[in-house]
C-alpha atoms as a PDB file:
ATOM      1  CA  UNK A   1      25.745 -21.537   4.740  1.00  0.00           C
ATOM      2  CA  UNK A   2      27.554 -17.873   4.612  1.00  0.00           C
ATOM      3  CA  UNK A   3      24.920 -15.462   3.983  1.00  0.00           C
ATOM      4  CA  UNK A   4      25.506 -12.889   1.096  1.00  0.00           C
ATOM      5  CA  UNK A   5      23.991 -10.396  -1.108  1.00  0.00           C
ATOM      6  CA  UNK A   6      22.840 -12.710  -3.938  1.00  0.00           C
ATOM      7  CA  UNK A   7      21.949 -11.375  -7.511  1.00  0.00           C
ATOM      8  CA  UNK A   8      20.708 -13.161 -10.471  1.00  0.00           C
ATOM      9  CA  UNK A   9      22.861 -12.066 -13.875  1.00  0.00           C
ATOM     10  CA  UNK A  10      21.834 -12.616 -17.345  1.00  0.00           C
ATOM     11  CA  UNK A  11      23.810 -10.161 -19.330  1.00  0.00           C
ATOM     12  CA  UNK A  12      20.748  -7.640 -19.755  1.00  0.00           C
ATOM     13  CA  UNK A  13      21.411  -3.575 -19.002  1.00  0.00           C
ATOM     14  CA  UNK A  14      18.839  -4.641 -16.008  1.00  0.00           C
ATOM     15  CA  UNK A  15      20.444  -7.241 -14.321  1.00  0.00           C
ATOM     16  CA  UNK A  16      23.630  -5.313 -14.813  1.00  0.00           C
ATOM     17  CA  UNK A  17      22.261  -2.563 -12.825  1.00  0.00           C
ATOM     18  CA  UNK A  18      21.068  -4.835 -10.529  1.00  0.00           C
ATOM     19  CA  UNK A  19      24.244  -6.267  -9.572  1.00  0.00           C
ATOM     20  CA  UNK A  20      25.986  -2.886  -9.527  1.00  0.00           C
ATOM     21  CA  UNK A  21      23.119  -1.837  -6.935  1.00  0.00           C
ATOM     22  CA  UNK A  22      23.856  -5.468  -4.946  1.00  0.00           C
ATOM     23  CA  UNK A  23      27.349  -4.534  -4.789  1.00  0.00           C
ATOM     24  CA  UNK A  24      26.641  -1.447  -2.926  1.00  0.00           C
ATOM     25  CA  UNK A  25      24.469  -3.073  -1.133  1.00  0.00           C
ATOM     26  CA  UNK A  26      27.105  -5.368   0.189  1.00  0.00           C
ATOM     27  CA  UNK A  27      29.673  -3.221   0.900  1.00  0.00           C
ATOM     28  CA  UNK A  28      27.554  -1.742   3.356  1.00  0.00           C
ATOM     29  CA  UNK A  29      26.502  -4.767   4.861  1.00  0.00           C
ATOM     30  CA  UNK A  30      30.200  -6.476   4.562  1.00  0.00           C
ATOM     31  CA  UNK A  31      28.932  -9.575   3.021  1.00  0.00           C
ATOM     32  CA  UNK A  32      30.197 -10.881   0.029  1.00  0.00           C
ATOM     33  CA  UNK A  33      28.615 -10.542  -3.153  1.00  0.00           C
ATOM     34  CA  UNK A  34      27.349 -13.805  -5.472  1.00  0.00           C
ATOM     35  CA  UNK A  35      26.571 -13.273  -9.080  1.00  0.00           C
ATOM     36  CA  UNK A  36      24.094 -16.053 -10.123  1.00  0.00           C
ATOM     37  CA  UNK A  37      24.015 -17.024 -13.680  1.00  0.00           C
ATOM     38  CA  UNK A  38      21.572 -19.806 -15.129  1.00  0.00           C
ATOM     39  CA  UNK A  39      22.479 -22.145 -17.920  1.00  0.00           C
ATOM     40  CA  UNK A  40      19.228 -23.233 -19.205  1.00  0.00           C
ATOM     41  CA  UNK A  41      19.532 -26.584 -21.056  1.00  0.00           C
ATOM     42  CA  UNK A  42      19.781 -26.332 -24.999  1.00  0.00           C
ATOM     43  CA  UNK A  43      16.686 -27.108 -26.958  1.00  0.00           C
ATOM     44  CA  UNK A  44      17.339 -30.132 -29.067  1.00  0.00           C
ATOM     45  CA  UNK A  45      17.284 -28.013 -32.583  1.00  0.00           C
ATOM     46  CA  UNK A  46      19.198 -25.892 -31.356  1.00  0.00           C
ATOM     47  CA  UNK A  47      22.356 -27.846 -30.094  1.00  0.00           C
ATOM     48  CA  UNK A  48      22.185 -29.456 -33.333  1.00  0.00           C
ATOM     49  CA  UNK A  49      23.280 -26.110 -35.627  1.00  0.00           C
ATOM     50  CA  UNK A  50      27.050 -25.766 -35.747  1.00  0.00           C
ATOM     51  CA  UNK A  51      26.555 -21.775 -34.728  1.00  0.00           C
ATOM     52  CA  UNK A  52      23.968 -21.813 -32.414  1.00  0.00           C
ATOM     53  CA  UNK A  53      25.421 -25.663 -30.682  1.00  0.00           C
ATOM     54  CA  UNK A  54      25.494 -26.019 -26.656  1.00  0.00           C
ATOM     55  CA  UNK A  55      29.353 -25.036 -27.020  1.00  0.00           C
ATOM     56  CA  UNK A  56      28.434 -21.989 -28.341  1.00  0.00           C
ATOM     57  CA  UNK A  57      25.833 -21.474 -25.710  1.00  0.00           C
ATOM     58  CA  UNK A  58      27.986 -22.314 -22.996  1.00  0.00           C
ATOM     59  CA  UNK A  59      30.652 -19.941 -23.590  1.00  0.00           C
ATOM     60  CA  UNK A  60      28.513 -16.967 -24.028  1.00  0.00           C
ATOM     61  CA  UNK A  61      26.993 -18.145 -20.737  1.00  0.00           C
ATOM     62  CA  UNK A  62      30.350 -18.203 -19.061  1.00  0.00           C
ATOM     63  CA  UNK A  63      31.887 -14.607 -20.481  1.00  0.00           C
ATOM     64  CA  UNK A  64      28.723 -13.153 -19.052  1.00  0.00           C
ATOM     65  CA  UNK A  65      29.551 -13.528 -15.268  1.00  0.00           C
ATOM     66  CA  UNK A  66      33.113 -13.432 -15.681  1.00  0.00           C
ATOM     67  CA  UNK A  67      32.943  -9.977 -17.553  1.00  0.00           C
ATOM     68  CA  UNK A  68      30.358  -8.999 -15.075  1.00  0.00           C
ATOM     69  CA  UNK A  69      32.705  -9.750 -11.990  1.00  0.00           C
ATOM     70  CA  UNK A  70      35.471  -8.130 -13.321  1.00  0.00           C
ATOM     71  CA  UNK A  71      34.097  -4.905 -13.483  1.00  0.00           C
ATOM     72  CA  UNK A  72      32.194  -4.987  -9.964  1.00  0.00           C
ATOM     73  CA  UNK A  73      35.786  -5.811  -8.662  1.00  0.00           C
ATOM     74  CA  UNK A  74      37.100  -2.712 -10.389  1.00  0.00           C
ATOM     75  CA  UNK A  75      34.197  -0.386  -9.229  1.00  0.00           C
ATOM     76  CA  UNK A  76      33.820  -2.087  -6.258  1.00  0.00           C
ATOM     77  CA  UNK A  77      37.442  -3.680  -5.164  1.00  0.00           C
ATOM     78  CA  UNK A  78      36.008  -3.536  -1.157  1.00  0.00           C
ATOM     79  CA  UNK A  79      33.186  -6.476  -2.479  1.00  0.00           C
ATOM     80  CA  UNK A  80      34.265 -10.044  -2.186  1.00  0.00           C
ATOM     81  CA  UNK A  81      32.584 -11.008  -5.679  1.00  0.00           C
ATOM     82  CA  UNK A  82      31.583 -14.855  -5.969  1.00  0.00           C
ATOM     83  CA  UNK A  83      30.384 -16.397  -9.193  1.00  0.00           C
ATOM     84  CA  UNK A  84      27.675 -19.189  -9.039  1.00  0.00           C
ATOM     85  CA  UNK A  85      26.667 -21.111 -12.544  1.00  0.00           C
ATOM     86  CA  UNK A  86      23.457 -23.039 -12.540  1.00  0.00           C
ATOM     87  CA  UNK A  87      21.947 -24.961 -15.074  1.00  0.00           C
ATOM     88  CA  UNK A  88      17.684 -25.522 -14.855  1.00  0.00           C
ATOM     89  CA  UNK A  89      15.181 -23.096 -14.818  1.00  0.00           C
ATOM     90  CA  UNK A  90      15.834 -19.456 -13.558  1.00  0.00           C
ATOM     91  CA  UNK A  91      12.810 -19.163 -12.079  1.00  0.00           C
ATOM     92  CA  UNK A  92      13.610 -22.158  -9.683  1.00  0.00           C
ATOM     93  CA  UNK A  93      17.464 -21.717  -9.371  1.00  0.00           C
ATOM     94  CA  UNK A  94      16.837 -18.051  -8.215  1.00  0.00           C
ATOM     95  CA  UNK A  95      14.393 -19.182  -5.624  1.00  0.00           C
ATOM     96  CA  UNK A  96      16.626 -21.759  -4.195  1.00  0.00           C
ATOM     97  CA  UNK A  97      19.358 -19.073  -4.449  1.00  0.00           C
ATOM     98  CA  UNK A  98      17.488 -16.769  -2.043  1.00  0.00           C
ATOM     99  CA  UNK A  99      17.595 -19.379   0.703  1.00  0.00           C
ATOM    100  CA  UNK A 100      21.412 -18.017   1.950  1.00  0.00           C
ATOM    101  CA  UNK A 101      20.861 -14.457   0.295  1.00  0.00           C
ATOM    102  CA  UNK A 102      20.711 -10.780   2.098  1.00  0.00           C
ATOM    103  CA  UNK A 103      18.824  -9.880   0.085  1.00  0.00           C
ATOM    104  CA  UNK A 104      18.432 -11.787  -3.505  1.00  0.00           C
ATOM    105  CA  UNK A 105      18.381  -8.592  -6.529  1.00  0.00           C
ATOM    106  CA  UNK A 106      16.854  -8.763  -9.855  1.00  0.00           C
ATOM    107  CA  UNK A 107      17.071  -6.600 -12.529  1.00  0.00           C
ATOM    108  CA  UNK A 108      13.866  -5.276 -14.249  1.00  0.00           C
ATOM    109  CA  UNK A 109      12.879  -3.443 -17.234  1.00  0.00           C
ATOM    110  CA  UNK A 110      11.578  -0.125 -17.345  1.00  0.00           C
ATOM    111  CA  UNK A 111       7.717   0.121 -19.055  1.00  0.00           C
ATOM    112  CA  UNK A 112       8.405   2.109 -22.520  1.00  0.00           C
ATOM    113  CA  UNK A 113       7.825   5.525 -22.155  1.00  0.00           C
ATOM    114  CA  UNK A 114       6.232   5.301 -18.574  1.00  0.00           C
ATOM    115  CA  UNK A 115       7.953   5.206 -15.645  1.00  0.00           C
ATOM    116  CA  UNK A 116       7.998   1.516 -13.686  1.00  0.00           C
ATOM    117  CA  UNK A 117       8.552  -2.120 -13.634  1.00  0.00           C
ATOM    118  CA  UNK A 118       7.929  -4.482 -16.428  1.00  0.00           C
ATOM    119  CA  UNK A 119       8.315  -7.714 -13.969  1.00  0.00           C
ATOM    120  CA  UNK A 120       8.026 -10.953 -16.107  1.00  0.00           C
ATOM    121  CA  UNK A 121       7.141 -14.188 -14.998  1.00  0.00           C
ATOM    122  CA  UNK A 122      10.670 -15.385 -13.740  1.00  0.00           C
ATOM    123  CA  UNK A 123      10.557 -12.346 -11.256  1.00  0.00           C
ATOM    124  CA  UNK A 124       6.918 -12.816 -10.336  1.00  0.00           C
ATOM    125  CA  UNK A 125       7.920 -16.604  -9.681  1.00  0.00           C
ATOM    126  CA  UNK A 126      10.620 -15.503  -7.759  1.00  0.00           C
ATOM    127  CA  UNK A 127       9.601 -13.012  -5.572  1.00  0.00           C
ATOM    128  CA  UNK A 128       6.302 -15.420  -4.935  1.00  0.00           C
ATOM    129  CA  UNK A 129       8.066 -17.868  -3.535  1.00  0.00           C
ATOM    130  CA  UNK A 130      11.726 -16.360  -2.046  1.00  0.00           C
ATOM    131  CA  UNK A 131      12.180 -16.828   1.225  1.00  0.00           C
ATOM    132  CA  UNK A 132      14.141 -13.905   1.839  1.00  0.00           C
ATOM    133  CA  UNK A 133      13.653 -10.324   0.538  1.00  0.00           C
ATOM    134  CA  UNK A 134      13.663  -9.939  -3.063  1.00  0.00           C
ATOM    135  CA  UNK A 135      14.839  -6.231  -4.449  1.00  0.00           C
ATOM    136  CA  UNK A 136      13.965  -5.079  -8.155  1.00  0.00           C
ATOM    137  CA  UNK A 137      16.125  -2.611  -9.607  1.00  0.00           C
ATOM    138  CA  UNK A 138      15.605  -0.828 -12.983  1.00  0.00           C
ATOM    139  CA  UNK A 139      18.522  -0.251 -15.560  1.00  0.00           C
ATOM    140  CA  UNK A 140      20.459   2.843 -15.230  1.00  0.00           C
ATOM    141  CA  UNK A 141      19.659   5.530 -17.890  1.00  0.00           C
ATOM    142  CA  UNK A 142      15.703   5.354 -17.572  1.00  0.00           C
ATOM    143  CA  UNK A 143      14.457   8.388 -18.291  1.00  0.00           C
ATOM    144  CA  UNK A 144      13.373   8.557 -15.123  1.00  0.00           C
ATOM    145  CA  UNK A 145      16.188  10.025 -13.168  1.00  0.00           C
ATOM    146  CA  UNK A 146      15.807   6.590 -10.857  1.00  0.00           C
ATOM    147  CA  UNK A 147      17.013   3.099 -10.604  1.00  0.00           C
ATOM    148  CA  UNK A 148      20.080   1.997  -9.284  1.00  0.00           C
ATOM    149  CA  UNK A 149      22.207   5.207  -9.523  1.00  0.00           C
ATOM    150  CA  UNK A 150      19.265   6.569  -7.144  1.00  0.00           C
ATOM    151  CA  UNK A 151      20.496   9.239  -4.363  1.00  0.00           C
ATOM    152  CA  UNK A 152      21.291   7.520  -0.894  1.00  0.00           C
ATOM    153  CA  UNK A 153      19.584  10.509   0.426  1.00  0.00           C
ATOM    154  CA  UNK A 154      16.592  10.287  -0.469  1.00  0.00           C
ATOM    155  CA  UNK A 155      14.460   8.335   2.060  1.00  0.00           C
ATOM    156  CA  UNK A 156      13.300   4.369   1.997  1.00  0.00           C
ATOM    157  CA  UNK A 157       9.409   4.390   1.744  1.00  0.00           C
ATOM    158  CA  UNK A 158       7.372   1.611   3.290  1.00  0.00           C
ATOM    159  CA  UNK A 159       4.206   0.277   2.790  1.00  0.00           C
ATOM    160  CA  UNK A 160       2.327   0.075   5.959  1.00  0.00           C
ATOM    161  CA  UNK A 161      -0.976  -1.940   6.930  1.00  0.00           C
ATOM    162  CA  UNK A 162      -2.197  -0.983  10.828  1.00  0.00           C
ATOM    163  CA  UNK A 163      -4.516  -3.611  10.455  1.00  0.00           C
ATOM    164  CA  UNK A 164      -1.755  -6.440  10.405  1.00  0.00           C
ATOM    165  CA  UNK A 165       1.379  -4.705  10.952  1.00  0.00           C
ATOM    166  CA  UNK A 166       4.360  -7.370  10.664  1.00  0.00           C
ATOM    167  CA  UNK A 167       7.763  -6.758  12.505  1.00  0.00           C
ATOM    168  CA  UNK A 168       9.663  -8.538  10.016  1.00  0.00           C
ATOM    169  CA  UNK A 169       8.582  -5.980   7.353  1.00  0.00           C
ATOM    170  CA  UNK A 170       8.906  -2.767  10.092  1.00  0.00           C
ATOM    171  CA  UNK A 171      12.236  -3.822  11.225  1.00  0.00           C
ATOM    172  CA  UNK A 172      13.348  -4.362   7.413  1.00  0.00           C
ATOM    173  CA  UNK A 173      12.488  -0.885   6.342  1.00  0.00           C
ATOM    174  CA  UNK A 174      14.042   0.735   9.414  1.00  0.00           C
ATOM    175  CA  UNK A 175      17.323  -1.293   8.783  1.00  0.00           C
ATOM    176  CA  UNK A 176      17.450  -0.238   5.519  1.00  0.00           C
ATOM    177  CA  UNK A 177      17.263   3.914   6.394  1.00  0.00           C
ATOM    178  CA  UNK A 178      19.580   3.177   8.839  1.00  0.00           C
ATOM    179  CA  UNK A 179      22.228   1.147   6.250  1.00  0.00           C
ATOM    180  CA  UNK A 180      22.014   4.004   3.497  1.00  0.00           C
ATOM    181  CA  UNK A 181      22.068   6.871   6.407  1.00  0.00           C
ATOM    182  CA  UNK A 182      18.286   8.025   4.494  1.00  0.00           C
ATOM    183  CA  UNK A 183      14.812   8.957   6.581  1.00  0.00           C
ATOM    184  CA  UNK A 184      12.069   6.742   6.889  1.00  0.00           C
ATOM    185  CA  UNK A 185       8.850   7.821   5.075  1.00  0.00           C
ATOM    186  CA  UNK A 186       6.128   5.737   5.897  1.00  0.00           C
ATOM    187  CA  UNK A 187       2.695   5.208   4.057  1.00  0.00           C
ATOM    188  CA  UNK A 188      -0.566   4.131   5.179  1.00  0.00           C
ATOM    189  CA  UNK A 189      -3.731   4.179   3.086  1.00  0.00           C
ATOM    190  CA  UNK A 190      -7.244   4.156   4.337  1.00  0.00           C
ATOM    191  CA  UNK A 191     -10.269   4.881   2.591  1.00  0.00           C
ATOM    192  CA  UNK A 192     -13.137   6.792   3.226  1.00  0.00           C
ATOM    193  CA  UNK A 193     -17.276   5.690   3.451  1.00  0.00           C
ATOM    194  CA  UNK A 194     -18.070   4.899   0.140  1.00  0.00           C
ATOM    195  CA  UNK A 195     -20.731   7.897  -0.015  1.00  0.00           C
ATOM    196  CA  UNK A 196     -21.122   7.787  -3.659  1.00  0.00           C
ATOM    197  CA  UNK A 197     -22.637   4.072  -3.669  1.00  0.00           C
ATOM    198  CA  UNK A 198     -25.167   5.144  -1.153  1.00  0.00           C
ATOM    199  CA  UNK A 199     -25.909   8.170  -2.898  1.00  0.00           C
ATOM    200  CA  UNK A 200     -24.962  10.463   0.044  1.00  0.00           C
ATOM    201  CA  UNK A 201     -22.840  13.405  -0.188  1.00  0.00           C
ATOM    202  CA  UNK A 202     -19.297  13.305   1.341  1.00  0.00           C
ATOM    203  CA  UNK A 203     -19.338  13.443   5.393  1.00  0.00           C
ATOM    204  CA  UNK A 204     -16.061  15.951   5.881  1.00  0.00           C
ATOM    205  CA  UNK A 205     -16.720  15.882  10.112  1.00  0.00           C
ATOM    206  CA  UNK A 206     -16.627  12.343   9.565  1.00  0.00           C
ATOM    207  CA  UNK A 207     -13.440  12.378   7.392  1.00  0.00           C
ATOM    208  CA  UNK A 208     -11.630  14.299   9.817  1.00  0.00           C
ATOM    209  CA  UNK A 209     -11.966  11.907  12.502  1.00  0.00           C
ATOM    210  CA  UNK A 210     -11.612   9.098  10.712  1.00  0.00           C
ATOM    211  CA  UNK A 211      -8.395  10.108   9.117  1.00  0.00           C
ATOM    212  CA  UNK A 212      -7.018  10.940  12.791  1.00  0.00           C
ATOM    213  CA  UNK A 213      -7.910   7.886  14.016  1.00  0.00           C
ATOM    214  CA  UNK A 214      -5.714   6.136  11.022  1.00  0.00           C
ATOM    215  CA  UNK A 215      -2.811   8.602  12.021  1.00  0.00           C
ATOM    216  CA  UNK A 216      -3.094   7.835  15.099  1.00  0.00           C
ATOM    217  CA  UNK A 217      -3.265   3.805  14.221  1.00  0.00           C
ATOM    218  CA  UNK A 218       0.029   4.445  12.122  1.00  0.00           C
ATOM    219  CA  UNK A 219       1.771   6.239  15.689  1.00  0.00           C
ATOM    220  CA  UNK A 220       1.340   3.789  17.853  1.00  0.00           C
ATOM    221  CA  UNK A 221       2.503   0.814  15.353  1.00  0.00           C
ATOM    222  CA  UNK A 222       5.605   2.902  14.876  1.00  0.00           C
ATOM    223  CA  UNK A 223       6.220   3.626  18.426  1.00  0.00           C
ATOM    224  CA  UNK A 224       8.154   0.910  19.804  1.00  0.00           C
ATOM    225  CA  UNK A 225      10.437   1.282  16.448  1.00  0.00           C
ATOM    226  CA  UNK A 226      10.990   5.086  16.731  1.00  0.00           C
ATOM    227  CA  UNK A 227      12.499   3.707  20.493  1.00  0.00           C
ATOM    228  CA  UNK A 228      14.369   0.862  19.138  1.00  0.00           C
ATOM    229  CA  UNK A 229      15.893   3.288  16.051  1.00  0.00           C
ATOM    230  CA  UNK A 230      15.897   6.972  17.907  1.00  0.00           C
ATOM    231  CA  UNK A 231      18.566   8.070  15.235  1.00  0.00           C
ATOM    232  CA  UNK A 232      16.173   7.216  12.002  1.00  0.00           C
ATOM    233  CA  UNK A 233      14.022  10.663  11.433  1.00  0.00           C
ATOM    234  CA  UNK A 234      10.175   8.891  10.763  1.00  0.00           C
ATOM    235  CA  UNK A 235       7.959  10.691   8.876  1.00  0.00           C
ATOM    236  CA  UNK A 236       4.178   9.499   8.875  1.00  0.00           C
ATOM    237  CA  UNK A 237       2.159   9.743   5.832  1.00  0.00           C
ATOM    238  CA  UNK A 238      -1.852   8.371   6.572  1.00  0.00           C
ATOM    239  CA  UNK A 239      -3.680   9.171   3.416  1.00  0.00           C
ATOM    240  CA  UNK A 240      -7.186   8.728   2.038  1.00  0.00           C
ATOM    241  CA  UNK A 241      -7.222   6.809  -1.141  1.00  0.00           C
ATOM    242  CA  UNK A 242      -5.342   3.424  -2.700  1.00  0.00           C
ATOM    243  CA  UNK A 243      -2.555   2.691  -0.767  1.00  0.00           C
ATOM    244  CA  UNK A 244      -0.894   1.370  -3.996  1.00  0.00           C
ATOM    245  CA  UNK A 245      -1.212   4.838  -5.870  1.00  0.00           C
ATOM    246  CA  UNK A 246       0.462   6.224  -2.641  1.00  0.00           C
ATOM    247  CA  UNK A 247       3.665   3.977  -2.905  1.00  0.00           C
ATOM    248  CA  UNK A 248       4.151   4.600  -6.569  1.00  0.00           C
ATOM    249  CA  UNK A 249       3.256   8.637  -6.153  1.00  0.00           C
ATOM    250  CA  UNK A 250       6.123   8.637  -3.012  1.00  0.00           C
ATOM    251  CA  UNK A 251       8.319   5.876  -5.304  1.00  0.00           C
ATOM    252  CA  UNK A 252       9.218   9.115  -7.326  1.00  0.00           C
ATOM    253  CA  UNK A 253      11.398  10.407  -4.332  1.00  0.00           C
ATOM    254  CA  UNK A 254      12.401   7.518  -3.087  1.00  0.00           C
ATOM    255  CA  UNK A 255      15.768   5.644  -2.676  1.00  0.00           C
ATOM    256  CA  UNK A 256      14.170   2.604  -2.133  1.00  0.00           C
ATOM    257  CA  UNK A 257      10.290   0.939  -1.418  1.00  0.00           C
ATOM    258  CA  UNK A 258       9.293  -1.907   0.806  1.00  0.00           C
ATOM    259  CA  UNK A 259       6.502  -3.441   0.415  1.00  0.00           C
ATOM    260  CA  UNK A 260       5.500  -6.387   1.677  1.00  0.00           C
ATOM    261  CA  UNK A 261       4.340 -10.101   0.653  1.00  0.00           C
ATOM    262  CA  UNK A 262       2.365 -12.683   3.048  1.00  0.00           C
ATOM    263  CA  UNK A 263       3.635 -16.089   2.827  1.00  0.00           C
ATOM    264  CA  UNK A 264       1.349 -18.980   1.117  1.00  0.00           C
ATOM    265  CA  UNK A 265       3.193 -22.280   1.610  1.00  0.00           C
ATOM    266  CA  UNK A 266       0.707 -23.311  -2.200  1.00  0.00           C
ATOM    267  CA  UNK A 267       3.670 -24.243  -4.974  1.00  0.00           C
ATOM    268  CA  UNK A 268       1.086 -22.524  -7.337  1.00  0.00           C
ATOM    269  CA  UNK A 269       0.592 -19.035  -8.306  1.00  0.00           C
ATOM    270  CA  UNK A 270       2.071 -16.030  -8.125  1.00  0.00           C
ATOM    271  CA  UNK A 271       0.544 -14.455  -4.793  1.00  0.00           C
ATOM    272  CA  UNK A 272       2.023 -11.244  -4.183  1.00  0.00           C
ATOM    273  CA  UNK A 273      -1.369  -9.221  -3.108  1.00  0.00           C
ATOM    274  CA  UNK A 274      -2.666  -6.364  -4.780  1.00  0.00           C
ATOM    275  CA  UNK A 275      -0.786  -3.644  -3.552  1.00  0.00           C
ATOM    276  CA  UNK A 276       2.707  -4.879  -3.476  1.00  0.00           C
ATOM    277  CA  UNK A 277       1.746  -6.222  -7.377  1.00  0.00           C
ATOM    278  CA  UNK A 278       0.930  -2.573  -8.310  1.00  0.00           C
ATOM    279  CA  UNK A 279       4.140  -1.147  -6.992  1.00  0.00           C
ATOM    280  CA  UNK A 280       6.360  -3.800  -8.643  1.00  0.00           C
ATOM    281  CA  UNK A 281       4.654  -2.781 -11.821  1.00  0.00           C
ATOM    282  CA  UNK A 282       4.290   1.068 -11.220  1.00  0.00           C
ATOM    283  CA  UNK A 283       7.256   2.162  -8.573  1.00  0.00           C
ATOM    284  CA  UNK A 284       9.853   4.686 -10.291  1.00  0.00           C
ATOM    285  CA  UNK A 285      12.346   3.169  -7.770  1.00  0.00           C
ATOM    286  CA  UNK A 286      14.092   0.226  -6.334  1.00  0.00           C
ATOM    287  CA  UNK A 287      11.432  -2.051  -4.805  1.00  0.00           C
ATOM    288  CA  UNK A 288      12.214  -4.741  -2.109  1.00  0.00           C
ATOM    289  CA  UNK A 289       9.384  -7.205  -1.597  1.00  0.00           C
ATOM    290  CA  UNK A 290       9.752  -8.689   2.327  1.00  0.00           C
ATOM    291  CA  UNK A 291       8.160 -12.109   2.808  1.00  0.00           C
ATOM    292  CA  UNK A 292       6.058 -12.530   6.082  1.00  0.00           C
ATOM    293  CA  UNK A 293       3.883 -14.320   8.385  1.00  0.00           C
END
């Protein structure tokens, strides 16, 4: 099937600002752009009150994408906008969705008063079991500063594990700098001998080497990319501490933050791993989630 830049729409400000953010998206990657709307069945009670019926349902359900694609068409009139209605369980119709997307993009609310994701269990669901990369973009007008109207300048952060580096994830992240013209900051946590548990006061000679052999770890991951992308300017971050806390302290400048997710072929649970969980629920900024071996 044609790939394209897939987004699921349910009439919220977030998935709003998620398809606006898709849209861009596809213009720069010349696909077309496919608004995904799911119907979910009425309950029984329900379709039995004359206001709230399934005809009522269904054409609120209907004005939503078609409102929604008229106005990407006017902001966007480059974007070949398609319009896909479902009916089942979002959680399930957005995963099958991501089988032909590039990427699949989901909107998702901003905590109250605190800067990051609120992911619920649709968008854990879905970006547990996608197939392809799943981006989470926050509604416009956070009092953040980020979310989807973020600055194409400002450079795509990625999470990065020496200890299994994947390619899939690597060559994502450097794709992306190079399709919004942005830098490449990339993050690596380590953490220091756990001196405290031991009772031992902090080994700073020790330190130093350590944390230049983790830079060092981090260089020759990224070499072969920095040869394959000479015209992305890398910038190597290997810090002591949580990588997690790293991503969400670099999220605050960032245009966009991949992370990624190992794939468990399990039907059950919601296994994202630690880290990437924390940034979904912490990052200040777009967050793509890149399944992998």
């Amino acid at each position: 099937m044609p790939r394209t830049v897939t987004v699921g729409l349910d009439g919220s400000p977030e998935s709003r600002a998620a398809a606006d953010w898709a849209a861009r998206e596809a213009k720069l990657r010349g696909l077309p752009l496919k608004l995904v709307n799911v119907w979910e069945p009425v309950p029984e009670p329900i379709a039995q009150a004359p206001l709230l019926g399934p005809e009522t349902h269904q054409h609120w359900s209907e004005r939503i994408p078609r409102e929604a694609a008229e106005e990407l068409r006017a902001a966007h009139p480059e974007v070949d906008v398609l319009i896909k209605q479902v009916t089942g369980r979002p959680a399930e119709v957005l995963t099958d969705a991501a089988k032909d997307a590039e990427p699949l993009v989901l909107g998702s609310r901003g905590l109250s008063g605190v800067g990051g994701f609120m992911v619920g269990s649709v968008g854990l669901a879905v970006v547990a079991h996608a197939e392809c990369p799943v981006v989470l973009v926050r509604a416009e007008g956070d009092t953040s500063g980020t979310g989807s109207t973020v600055p194409p300048s400002r450079p795509v952060v990625l999470g990065l594990d020496t200890r299994a580096p994947d390619d899939t994830l690597i060559g994502f992240a450097f794709e992306a700098a190079v399709l919004h013209g942005a830098s490449l900051r990339v993050v690596h946590g380590w953490n220091e001998p756990p001196y405290i548990a031991y009772g031992l006061p902090p080994d700073l000679e020790l330190n130093a080497r350590l944390g230049a052999e983790e830079a060092a770890a981090v260089s020759e991951v990224l070499r072969p990319w920095r040869q394959k992308f000479p015209t992305v300017d890398v910038v190597e971050d290997s810090l002591s501490g949580k990588a997690a806390n790293h991503l969400v302290d670099a999220s605050a400048e960032a245009s966009l933050v991949v992370v990624g997710r190992r794939i468990r072929r399990s039907p059950l649970g919601a296994h994202i791993g630690p880290v990437t969980h924390a940034v979904l629920h912490h990052a200040t900024a777009p967050v793509a989630v890149v399944p992998h071996d």
